[in-house]
N, C-alpha and C. Protein backbone atom coordinates (compact mmCIF):
# COMPACT_ATOMS: atom_id res chain seq x y z
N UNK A 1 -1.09 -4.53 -0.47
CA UNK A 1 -1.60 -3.98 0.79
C UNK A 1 -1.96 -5.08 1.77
N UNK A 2 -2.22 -6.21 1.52
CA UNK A 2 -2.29 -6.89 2.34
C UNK A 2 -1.51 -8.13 2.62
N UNK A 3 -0.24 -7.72 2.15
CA UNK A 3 1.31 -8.60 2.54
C UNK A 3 1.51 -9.82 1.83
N UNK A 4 0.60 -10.03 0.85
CA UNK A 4 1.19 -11.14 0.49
C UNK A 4 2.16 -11.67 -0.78
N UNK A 5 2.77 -10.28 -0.93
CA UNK A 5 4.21 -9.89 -1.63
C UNK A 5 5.07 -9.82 -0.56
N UNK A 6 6.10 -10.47 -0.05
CA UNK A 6 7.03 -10.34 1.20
C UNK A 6 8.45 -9.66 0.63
N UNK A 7 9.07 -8.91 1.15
CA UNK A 7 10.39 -7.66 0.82
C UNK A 7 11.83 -8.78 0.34
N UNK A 8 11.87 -8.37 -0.88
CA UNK A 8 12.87 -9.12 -1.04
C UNK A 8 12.30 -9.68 -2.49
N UNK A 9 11.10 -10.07 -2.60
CA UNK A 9 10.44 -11.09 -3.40
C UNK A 9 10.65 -10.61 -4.83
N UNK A 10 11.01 -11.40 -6.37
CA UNK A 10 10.82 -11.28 -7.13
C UNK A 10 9.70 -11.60 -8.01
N UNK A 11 9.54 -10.99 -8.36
CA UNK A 11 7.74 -10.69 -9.25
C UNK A 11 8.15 -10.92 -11.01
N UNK A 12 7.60 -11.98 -11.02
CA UNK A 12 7.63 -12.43 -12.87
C UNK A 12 6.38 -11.46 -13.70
N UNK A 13 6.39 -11.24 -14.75
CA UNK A 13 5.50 -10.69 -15.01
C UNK A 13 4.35 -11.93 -15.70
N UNK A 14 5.02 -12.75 -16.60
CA UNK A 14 4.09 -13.91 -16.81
C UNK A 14 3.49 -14.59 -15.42
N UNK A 15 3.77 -14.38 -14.50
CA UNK A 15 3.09 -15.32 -13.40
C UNK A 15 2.10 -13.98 -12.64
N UNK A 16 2.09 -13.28 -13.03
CA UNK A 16 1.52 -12.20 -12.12
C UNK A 16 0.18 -12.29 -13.39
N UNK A 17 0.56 -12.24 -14.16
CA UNK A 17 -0.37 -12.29 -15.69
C UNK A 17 -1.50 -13.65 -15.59
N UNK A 18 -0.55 -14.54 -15.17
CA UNK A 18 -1.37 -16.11 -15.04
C UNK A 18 -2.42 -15.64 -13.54
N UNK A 19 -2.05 -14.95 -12.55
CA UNK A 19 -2.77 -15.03 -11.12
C UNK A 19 -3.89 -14.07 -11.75
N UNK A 20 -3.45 -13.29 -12.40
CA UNK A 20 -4.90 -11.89 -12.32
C UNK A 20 -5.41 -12.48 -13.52
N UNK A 21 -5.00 -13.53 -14.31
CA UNK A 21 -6.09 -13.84 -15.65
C UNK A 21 -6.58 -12.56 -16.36
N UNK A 22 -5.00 -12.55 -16.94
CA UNK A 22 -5.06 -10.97 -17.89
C UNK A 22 -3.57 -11.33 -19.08
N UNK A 23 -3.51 -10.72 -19.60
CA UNK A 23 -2.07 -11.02 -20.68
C UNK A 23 -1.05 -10.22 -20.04
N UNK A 24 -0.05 -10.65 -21.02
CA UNK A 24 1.24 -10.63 -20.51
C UNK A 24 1.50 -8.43 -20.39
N UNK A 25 0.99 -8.01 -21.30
CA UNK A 25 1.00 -6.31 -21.64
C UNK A 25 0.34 -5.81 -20.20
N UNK A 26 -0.98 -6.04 -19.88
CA UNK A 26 -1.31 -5.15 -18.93
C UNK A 26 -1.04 -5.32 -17.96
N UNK A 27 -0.73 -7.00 -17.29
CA UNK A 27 0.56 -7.26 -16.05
C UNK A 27 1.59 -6.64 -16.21
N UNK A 28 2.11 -6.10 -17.21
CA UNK A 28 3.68 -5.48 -17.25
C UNK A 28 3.19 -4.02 -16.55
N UNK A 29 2.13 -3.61 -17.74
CA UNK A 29 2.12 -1.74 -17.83
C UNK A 29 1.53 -1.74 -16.26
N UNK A 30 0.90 -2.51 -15.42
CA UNK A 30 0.83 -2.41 -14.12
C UNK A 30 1.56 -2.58 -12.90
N UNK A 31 2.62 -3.20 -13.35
CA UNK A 31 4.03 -3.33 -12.43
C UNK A 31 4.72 -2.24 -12.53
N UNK A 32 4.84 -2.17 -14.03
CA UNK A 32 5.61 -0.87 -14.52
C UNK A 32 5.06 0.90 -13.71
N UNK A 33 3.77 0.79 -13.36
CA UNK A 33 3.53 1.78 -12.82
C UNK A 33 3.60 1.81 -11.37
N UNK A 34 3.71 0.74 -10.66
CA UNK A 34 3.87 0.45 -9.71
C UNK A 34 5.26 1.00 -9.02
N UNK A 35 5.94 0.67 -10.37
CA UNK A 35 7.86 0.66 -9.99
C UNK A 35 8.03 2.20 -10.46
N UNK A 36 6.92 3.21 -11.24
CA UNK A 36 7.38 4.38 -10.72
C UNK A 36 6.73 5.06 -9.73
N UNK A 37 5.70 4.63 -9.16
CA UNK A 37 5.30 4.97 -7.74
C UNK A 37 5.93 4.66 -6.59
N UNK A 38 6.68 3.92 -7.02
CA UNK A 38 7.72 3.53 -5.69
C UNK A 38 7.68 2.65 -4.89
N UNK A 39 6.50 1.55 -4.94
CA UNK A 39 6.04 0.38 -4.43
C UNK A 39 6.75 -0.56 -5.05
N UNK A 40 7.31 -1.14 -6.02
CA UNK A 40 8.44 -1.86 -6.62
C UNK A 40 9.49 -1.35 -6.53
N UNK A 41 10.43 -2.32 -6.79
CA UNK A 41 11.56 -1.62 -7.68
C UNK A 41 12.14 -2.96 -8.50
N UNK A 42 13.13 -2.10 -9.74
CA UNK A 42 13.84 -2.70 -10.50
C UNK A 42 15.31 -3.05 -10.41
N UNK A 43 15.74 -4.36 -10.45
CA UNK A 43 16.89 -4.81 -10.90
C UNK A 43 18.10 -4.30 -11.89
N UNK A 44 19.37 -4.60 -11.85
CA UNK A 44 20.06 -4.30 -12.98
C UNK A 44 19.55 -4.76 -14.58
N UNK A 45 19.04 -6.38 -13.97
CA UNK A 45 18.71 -7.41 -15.09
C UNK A 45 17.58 -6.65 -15.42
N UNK A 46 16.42 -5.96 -15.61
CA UNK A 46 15.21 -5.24 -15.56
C UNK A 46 14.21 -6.38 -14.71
N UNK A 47 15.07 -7.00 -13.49
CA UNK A 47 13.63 -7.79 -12.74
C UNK A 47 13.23 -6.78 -12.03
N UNK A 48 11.76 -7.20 -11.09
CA UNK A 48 11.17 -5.79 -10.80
C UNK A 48 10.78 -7.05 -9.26
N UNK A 49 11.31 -6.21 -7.73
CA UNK A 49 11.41 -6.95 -6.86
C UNK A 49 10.21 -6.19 -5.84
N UNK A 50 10.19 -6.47 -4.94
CA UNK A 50 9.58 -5.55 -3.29
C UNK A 50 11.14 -5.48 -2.74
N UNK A 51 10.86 -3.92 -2.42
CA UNK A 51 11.97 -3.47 -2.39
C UNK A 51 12.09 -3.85 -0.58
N UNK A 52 12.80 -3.66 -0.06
CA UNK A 52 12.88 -4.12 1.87
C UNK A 52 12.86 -2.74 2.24
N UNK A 53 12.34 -3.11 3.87
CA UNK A 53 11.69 -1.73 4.28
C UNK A 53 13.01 -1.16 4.95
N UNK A 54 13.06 0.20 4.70
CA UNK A 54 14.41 0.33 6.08
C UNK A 54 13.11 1.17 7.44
N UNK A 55 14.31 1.56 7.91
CA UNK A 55 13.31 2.06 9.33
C UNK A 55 13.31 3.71 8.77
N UNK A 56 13.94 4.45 8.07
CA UNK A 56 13.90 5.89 7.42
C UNK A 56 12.33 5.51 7.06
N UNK A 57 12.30 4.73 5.73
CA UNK A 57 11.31 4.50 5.06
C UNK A 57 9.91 4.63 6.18
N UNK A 58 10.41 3.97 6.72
CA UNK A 58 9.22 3.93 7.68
C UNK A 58 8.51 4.65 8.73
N UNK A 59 9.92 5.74 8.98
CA UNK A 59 9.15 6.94 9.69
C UNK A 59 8.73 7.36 8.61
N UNK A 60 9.19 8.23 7.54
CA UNK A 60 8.58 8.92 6.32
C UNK A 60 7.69 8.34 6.10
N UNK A 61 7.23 7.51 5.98
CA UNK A 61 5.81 6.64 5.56
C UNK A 61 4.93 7.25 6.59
N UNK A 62 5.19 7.28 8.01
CA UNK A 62 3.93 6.69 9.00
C UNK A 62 4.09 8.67 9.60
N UNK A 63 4.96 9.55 9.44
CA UNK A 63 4.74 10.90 9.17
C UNK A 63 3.42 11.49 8.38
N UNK A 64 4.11 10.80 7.05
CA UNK A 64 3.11 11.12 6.13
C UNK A 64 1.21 10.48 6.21
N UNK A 65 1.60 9.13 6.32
CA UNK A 65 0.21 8.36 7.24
C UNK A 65 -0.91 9.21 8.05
N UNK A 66 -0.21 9.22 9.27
CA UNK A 66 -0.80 10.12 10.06
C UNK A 66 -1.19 11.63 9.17
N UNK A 67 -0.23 12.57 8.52
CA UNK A 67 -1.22 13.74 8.27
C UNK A 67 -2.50 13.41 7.25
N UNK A 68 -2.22 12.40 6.35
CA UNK A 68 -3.00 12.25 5.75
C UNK A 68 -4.53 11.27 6.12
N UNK A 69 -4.05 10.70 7.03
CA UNK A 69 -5.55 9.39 7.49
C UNK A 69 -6.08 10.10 8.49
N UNK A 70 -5.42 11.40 9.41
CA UNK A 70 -5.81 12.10 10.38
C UNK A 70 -7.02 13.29 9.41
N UNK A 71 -6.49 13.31 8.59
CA UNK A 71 -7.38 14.64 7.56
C UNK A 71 -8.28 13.83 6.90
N UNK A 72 -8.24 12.51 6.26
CA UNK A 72 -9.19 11.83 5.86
C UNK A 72 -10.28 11.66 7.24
N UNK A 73 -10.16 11.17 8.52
CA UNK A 73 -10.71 11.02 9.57
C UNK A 73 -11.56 12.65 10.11
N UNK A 74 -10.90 12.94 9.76
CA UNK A 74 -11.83 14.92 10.57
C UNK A 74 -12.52 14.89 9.14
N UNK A 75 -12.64 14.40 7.82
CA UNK A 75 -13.50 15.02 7.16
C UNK A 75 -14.83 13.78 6.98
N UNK A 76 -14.32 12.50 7.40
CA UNK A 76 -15.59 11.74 7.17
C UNK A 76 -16.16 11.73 8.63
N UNK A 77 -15.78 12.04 9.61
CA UNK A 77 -16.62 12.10 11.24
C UNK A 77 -17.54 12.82 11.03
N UNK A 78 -17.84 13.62 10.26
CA UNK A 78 -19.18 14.37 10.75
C UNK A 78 -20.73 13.50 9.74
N UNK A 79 -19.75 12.29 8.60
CA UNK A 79 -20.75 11.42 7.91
C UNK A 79 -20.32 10.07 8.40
N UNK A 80 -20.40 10.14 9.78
CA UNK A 80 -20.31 8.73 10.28
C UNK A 80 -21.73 8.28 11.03
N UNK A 81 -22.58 7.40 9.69
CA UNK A 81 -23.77 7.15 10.31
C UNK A 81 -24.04 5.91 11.24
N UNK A 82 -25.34 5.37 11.83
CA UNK A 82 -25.32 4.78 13.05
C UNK A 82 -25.14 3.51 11.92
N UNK A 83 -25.13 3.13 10.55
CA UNK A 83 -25.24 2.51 9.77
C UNK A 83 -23.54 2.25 9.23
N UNK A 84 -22.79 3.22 9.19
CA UNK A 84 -21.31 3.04 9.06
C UNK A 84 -20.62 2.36 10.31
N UNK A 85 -21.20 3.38 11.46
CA UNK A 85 -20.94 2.57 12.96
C UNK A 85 -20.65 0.81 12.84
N UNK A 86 -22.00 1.05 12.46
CA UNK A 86 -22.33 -1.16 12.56
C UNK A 86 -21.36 -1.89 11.67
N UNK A 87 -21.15 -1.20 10.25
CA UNK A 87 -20.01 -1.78 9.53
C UNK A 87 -18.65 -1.75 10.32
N UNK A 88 -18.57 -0.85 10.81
CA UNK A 88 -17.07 -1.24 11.52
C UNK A 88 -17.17 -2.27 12.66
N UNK A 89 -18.29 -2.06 13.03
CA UNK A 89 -18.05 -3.07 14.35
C UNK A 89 -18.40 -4.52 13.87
N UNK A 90 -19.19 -5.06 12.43
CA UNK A 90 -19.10 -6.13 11.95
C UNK A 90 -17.51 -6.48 11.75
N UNK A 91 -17.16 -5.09 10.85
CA UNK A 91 -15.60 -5.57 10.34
C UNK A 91 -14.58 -6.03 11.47
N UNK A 92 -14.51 -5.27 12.55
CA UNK A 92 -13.52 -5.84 13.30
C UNK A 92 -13.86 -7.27 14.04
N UNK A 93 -15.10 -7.50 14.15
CA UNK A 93 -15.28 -8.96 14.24
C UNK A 93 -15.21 -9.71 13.86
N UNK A 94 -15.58 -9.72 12.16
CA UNK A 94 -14.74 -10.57 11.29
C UNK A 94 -13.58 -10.99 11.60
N UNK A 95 -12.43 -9.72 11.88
CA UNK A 95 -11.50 -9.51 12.18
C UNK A 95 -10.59 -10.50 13.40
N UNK A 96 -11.59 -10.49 14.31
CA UNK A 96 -11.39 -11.34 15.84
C UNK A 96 -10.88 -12.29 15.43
N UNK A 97 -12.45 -13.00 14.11
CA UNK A 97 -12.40 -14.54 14.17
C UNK A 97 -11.99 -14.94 13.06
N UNK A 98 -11.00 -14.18 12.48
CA UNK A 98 -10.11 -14.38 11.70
C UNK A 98 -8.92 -15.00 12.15
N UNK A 99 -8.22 -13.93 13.28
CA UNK A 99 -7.28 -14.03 14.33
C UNK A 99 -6.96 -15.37 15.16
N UNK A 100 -8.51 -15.65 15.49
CA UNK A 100 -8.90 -16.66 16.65
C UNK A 100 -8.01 -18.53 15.30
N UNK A 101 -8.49 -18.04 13.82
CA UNK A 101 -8.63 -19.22 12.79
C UNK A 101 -6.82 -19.20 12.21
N UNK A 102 -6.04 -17.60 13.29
CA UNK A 102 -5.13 -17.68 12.65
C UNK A 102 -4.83 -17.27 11.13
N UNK A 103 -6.01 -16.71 10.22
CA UNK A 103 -5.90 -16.58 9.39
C UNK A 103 -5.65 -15.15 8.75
N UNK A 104 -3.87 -15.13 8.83
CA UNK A 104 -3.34 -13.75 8.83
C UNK A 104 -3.56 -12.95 7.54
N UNK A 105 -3.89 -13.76 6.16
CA UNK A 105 -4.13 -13.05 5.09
C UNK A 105 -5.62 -12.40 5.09
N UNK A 106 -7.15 -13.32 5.50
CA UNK A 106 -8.08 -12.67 5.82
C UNK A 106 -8.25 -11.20 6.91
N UNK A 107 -7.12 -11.45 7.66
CA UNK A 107 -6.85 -10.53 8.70
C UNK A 107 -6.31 -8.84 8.33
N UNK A 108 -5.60 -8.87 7.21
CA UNK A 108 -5.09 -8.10 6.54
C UNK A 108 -5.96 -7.31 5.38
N UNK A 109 -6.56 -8.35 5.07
CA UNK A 109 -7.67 -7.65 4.39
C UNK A 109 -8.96 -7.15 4.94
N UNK A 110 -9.01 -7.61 5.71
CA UNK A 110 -10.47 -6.61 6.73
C UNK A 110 -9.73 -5.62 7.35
N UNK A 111 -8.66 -5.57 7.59
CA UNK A 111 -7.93 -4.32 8.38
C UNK A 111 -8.07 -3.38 7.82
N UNK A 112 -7.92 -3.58 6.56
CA UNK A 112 -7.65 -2.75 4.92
C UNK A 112 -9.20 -2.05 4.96
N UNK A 113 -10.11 -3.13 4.67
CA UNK A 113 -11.67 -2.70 5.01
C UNK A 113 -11.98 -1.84 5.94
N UNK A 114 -11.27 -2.28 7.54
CA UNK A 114 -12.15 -1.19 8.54
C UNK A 114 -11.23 -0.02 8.09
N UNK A 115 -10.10 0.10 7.98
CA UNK A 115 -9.68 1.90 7.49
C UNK A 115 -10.50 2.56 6.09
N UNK A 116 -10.67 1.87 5.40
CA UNK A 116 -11.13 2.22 4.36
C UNK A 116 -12.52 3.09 4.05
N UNK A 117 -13.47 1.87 4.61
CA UNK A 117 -14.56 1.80 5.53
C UNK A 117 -14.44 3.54 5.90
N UNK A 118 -13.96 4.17 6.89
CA UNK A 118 -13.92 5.23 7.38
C UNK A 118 -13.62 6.76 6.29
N UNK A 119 -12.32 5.94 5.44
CA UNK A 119 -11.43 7.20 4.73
C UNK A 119 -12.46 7.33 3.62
N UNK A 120 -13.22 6.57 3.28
CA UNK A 120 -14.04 6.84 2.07
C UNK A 120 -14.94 7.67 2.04
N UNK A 121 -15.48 7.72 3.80
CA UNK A 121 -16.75 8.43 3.98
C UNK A 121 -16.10 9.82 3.47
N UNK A 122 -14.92 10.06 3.46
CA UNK A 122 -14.60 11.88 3.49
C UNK A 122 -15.05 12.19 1.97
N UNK A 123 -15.40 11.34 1.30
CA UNK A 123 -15.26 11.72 -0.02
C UNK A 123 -14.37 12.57 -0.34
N UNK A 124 -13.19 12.11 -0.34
CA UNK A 124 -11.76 12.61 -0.79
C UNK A 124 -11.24 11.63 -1.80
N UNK A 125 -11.41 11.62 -2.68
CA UNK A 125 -10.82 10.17 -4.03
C UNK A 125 -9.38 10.34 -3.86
N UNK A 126 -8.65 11.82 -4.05
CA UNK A 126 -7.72 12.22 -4.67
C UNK A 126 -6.44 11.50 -3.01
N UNK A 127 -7.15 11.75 -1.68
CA UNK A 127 -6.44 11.96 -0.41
C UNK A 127 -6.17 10.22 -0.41
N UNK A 128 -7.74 9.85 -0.92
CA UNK A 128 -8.09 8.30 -0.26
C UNK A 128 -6.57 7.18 -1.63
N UNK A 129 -6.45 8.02 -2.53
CA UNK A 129 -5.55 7.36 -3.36
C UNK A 129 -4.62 7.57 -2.88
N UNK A 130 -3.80 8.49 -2.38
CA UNK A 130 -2.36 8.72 -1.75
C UNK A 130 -2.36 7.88 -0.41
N UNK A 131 -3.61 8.10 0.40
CA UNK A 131 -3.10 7.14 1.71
C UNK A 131 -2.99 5.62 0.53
N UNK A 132 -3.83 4.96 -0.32
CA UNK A 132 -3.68 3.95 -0.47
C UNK A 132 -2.33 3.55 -1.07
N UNK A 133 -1.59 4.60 -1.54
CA UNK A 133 -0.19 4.58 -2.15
C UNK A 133 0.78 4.28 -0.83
N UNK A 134 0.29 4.98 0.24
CA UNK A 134 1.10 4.91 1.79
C UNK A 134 1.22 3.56 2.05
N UNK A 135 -0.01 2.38 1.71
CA UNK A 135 0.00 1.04 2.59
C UNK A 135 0.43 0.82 1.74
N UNK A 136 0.70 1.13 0.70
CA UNK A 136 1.20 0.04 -0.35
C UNK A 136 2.79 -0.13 -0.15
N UNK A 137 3.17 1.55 0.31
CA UNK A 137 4.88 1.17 0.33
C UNK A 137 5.40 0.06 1.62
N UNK A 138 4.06 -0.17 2.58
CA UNK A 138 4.76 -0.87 3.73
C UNK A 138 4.16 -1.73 3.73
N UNK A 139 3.04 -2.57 2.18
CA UNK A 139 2.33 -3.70 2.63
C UNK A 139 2.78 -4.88 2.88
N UNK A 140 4.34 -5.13 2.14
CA UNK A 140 4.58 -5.92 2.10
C UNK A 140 5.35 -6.96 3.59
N UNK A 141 5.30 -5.59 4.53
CA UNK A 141 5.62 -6.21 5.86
C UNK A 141 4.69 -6.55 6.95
N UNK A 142 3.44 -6.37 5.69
CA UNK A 142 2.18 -6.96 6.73
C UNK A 142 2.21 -7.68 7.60
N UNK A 143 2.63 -8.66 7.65
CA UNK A 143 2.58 -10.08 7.97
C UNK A 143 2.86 -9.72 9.39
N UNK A 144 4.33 -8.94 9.38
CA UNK A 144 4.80 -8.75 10.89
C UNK A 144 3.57 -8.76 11.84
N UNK A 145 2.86 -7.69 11.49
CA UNK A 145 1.78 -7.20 12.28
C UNK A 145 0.52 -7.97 12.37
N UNK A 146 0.09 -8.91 11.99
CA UNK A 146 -0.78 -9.35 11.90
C UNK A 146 -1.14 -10.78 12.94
N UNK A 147 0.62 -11.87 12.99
CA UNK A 147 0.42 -12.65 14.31
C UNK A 147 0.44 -12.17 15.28
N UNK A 148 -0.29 -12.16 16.37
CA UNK A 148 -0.73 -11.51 17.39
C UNK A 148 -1.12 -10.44 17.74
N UNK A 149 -2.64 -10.08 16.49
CA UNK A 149 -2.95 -9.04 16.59
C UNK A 149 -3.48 -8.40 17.20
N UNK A 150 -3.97 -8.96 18.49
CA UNK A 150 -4.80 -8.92 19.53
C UNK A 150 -4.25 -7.84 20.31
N UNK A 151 -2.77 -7.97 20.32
CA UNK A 151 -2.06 -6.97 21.01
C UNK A 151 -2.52 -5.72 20.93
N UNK A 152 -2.57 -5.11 20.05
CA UNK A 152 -3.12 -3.75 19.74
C UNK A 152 -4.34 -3.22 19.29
N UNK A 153 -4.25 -4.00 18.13
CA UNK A 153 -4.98 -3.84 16.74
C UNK A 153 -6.88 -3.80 17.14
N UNK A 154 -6.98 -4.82 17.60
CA UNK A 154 -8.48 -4.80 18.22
C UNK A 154 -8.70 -3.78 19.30
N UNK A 155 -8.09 -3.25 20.15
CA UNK A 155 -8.19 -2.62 21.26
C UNK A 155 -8.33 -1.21 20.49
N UNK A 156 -7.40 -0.72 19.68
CA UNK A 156 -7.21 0.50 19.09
C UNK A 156 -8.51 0.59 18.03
N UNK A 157 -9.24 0.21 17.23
CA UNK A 157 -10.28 -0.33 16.55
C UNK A 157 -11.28 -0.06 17.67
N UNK A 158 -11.45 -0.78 18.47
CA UNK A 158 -12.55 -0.95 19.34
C UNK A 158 -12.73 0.61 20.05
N UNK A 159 -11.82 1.25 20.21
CA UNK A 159 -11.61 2.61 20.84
C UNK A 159 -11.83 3.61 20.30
N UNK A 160 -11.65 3.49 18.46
CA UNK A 160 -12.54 4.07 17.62
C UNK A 160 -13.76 4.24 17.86
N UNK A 161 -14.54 2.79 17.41
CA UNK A 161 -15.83 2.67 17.33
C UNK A 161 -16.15 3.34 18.84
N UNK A 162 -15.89 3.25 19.83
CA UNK A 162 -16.57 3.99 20.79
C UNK A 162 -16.60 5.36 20.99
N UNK A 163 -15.33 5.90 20.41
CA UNK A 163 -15.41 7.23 19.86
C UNK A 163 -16.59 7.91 18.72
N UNK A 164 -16.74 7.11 17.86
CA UNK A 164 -17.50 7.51 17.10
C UNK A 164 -19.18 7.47 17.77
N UNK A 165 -19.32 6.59 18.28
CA UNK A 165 -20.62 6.22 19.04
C UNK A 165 -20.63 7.40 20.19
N UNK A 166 -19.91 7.98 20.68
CA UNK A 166 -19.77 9.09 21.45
C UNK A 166 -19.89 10.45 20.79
N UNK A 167 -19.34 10.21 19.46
CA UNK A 167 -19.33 11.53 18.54
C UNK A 167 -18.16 12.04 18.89
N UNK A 168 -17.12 12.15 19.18
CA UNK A 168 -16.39 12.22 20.00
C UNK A 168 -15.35 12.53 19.15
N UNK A 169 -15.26 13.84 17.94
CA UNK A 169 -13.94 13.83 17.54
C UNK A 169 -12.55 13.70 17.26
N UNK A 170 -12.58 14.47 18.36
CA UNK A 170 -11.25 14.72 18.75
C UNK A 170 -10.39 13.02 19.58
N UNK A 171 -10.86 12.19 20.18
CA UNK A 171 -10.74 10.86 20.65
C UNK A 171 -10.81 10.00 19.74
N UNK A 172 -11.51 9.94 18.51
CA UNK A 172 -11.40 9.12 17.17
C UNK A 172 -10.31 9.82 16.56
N UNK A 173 -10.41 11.05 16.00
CA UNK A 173 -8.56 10.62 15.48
C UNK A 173 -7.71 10.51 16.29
N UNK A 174 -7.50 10.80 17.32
CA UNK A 174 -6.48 10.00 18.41
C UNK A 174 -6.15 8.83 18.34
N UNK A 175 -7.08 8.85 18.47
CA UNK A 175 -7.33 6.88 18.59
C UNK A 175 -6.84 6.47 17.14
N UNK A 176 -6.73 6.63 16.10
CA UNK A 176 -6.52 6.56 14.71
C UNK A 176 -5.06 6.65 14.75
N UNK A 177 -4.67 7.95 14.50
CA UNK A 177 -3.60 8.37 14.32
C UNK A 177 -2.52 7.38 15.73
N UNK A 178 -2.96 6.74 16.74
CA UNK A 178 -2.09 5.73 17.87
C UNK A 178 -2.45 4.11 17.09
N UNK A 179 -2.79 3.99 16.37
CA UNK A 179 -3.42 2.64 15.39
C UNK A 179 -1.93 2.89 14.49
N UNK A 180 -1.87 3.67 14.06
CA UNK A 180 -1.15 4.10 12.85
C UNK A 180 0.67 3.97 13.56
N UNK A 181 0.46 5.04 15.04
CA UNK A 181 2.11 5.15 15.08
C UNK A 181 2.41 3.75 16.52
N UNK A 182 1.44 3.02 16.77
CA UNK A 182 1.83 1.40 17.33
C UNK A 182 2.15 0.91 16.11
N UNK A 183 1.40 0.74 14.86
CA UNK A 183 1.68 -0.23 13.75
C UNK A 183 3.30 0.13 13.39
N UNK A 184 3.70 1.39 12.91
CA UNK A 184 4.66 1.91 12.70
C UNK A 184 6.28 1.27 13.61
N UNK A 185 5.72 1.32 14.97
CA UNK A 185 6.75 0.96 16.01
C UNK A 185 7.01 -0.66 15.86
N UNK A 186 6.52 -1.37 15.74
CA UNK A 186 6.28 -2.72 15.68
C UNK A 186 7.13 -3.01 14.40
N UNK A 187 6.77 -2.62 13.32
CA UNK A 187 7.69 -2.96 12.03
C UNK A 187 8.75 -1.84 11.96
N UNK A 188 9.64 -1.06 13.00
CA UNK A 188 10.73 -0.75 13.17
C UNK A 188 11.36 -2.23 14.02
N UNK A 189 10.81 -2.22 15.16
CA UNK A 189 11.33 -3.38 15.66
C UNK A 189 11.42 -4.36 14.99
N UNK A 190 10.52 -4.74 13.89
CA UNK A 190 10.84 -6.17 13.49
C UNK A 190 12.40 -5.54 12.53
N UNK A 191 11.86 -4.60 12.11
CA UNK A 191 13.68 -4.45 11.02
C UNK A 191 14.97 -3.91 11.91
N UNK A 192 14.62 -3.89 13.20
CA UNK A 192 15.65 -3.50 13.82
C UNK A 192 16.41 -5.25 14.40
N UNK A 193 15.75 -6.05 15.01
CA UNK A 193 15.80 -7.61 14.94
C UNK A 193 16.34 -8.07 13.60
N UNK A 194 15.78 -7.54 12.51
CA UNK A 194 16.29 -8.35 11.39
C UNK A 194 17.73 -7.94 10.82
N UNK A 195 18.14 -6.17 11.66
CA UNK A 195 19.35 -6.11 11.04
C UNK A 195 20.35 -6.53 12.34
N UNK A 196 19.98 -7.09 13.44
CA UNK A 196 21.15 -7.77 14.31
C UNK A 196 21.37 -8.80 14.16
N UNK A 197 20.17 -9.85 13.00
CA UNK A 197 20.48 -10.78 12.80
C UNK A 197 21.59 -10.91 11.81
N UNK A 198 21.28 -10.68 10.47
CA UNK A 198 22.37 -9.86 9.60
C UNK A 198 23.74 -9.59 9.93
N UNK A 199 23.71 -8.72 11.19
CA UNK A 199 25.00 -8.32 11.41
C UNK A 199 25.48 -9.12 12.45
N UNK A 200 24.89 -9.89 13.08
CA UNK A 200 25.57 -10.93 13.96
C UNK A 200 25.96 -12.34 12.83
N UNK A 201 25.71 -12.02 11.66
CA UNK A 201 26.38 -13.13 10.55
C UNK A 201 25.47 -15.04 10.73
N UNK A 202 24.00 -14.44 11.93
CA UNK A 202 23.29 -15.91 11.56
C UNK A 202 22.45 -15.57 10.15
């Protein structure tokens, strides 16, 4: 979820075993579940890769996104305290001066935080696991989104939090659900660039 598996990449299971400081069995049986959720995939050889995003994938993803982070969002707004408020508006500051340090992996992971942050309040375990299955199928093109995040990302965030500080329903998932289908548009374009490169044979 926070990109630092890039599409294409092959995943050892002994080296995934050495990073999480665990044995070689429960790095497997955790890839292995991974690759039938659909966030991996497997090789002829049985290697197990990040599979590349197409742009299908990615409407179906950010379809599904939206009904589901829009329904997580209408059920935690009415437990959004002046105390959750402040966490988001710490998080996206973090966030800033993350940006400001360039530092796109910290950046990715507070992003992760301020949605989270929100979807948890619904107390929905079952909803909050499927959206987390959602970032997972497109985490690996994080990255796209993350240099120059200023573009959107803070503005759409920031438009939240003032929604919520307003009480303001109906303008917080708006504002949510346009977080969701800018992110979406952005990593079509980057795979739409990456297949003229391809097909122009550089």
């Amino acid at each position: 979820m926070s990109g630092l598996f890039r599409p294409g990449e092959l995943l050892k299971i002994r080296d995934v075993a050495q990073a999480l400081k665990v044995s070689v069995t429960p790095a497997r049986e955790a890839l292995l579940s991974l690759v039938s959720a659909g966030i991996f995939e497997t090789g002829a050889n049985g290697t197990i890769r990040v599979p590349d995003l197409s742009i299908e994938r990615i409407i179906e993803v950010r379809k599904i996104r939206c009904a589901l982070e829009c329904m997580a969002a209408r059920e935690a707004f009415p437990r959004l305290s002046t105390g959750a408020i402040k966490r988001l508006k710490r998080l996206n500051g973090k966030m800033f001066e993350a940006n400001e340090k360039g530092d796109t992996v910290s950046i990715a992971k507070i992003n992760w935080e301020f949605h989270f942050e929100i979807y948890r309040l619904s107390e929905a375990p079952y909803l909050n696991s499927m959206i987390e299955n959602c970032w997972l199928l497109v985490g690996s093109y994080c990255h796209v989104l993350y240099p120059n995040f200023t573009e959107f990302g803070f503005e759409h965030h920031h438009q939240i939090i003032l929604a919520a500080e307003r009480k303001d329903a109906v303008a917080f998932e708006a504002c949510l659900k346009e977080d969701i289908i800018t992110a979406s548009e952005r990593l079509i374009n980057f795979v739409e660039r990456d297949r003229e490169v391809v097909d122009g044979g550089f």
